[in-house]
Protein backbone atom coordinates (compact mmCIF):
# COMPACT_ATOMS: atom_id res chain seq x y z
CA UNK A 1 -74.24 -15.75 89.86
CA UNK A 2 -76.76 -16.34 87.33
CA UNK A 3 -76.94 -15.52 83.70
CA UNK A 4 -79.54 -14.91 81.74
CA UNK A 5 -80.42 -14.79 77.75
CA UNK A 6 -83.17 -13.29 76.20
CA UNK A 7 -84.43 -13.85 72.42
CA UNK A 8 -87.73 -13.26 70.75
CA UNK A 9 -87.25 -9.62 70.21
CA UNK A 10 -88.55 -8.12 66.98
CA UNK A 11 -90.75 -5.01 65.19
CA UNK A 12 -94.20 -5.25 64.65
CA UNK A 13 -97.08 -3.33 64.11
CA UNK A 14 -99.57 -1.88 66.78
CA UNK A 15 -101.92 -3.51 67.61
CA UNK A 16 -98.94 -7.01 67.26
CA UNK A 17 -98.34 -9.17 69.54
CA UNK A 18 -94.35 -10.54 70.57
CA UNK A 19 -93.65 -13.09 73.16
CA UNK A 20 -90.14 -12.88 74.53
CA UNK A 21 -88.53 -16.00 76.13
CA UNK A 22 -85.43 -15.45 78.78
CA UNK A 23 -83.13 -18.73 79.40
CA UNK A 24 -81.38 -18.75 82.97
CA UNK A 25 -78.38 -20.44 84.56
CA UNK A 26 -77.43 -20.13 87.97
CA UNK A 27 -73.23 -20.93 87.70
CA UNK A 28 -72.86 -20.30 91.30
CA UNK A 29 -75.71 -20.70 94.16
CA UNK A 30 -75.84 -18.07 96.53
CA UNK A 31 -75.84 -18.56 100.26
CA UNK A 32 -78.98 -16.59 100.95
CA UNK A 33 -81.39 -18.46 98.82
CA UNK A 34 -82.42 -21.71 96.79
CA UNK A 35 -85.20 -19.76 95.14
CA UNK A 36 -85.13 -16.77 92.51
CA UNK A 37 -86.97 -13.69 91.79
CA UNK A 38 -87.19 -13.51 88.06
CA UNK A 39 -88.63 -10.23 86.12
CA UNK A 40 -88.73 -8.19 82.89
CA UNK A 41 -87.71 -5.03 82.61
CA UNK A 42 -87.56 -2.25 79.60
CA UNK A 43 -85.57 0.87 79.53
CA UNK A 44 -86.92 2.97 76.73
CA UNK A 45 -85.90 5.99 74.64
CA UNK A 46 -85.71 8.22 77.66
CA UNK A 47 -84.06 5.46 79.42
CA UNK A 48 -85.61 5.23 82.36
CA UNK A 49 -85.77 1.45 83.62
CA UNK A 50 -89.29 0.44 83.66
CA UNK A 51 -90.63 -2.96 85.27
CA UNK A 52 -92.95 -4.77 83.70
CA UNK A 53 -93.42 -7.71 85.29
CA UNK A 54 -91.88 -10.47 88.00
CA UNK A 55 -92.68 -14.51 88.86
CA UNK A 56 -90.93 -16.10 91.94
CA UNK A 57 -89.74 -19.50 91.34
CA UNK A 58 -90.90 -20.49 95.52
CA UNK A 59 -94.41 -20.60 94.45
CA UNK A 60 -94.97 -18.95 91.26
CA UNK A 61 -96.61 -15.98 92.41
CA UNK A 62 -96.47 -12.85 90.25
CA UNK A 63 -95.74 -8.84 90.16
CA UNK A 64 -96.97 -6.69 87.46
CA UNK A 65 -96.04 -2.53 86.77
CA UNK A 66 -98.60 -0.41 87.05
CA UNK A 67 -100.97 -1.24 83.71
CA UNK A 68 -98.93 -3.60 82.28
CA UNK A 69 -101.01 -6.95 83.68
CA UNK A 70 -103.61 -5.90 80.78
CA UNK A 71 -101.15 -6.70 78.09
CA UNK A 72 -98.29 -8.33 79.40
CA UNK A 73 -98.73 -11.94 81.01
CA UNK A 74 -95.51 -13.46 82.76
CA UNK A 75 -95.02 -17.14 82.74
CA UNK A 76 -92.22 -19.42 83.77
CA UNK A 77 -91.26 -23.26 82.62
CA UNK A 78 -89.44 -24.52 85.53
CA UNK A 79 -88.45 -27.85 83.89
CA UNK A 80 -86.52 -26.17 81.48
CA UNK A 81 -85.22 -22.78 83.25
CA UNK A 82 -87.14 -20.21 81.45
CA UNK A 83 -89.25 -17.18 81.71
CA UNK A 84 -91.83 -16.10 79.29
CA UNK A 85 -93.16 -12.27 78.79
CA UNK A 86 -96.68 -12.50 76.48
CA UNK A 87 -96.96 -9.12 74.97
CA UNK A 88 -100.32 -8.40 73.61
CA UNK A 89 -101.53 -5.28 71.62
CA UNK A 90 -98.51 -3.67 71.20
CA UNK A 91 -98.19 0.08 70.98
CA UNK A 92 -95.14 2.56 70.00
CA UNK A 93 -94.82 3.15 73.76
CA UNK A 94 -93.74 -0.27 74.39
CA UNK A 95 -90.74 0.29 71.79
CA UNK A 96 -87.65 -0.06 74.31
CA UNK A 97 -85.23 -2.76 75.23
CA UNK A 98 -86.62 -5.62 77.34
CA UNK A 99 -84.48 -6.80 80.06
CA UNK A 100 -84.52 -9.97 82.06
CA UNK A 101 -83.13 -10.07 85.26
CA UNK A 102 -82.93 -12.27 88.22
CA UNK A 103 -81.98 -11.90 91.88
CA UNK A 104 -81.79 -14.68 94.74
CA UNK A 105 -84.86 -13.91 96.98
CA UNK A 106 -87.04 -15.64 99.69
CA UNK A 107 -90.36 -14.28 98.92
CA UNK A 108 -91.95 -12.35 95.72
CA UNK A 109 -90.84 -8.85 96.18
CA UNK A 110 -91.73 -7.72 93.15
CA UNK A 111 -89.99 -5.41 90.45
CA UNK A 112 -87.52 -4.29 92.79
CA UNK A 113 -83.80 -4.33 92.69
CA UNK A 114 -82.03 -7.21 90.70
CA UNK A 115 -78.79 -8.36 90.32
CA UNK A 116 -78.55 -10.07 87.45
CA UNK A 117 -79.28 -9.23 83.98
CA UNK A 118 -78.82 -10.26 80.56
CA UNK A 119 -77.77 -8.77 77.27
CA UNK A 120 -81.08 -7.50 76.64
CA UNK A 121 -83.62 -7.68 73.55
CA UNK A 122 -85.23 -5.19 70.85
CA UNK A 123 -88.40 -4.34 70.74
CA UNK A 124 -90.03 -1.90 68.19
CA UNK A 125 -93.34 -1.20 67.41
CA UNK A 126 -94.64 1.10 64.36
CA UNK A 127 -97.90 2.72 64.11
């Protein structure tokens, strides 16, 4: 099991920029792996889940959604257990609630299914 928190949420103007920070815990290892996928995720208006982008803790590689690697840059801190989402030039389309969500993996596979996910943060952007 793992739990995650997410903060940095906010509104801001297009054409802002927001960085979003996730903290994760893993309270009980799984069996399968030592190593976790970690992504974000937004579900907008229409509520759709959306991913945006995903960083393996094996070797740091990364996943993006389609167009979102112009705008959005993923990070991770492994010293201290956290996840970073770099959101540049923001537009009223990115307005949704960003997700962070983790999953025990072996390899990078991406903004696929995840099991874990925490309590989510705002974002809203006005033009």
């Amino acid at each position: 099991e793992v739990q995650l928190v997410e903060s940095g949420g906010g509104s801001v103007w297009a054409g802002g920029s927001l960085t979003l920070s996730c903290s994760w815990t893993v309270i009980s290892r799984d069996a399968y792996s030592d190593e976790y996928c970690l992504g974000w995720f937004r579900q907008g208006a229409r509520g759709g889940r959306e991913g945006v982008a995903s960083v393996f803790t094996g070797d740091g590689g990364t996943d993006y959604g389609d167009l979102m690697k112009d705008r959005f840059t993923i990070s991770e801190d492994p010293a201290k257990n956290i996840i970073y989402l770099q959101m540049f030039n923001l537009q009223p389309s990115d307005t949704a609630t960003y997700y962070c969500e983790a999953e025990p993996c072996l390899t990078n596979w991406g903004l696929g299914r995840y099991r874990y996910r925490g309590q989510g943060t705002q974002v809203t952007v006005f033009t």
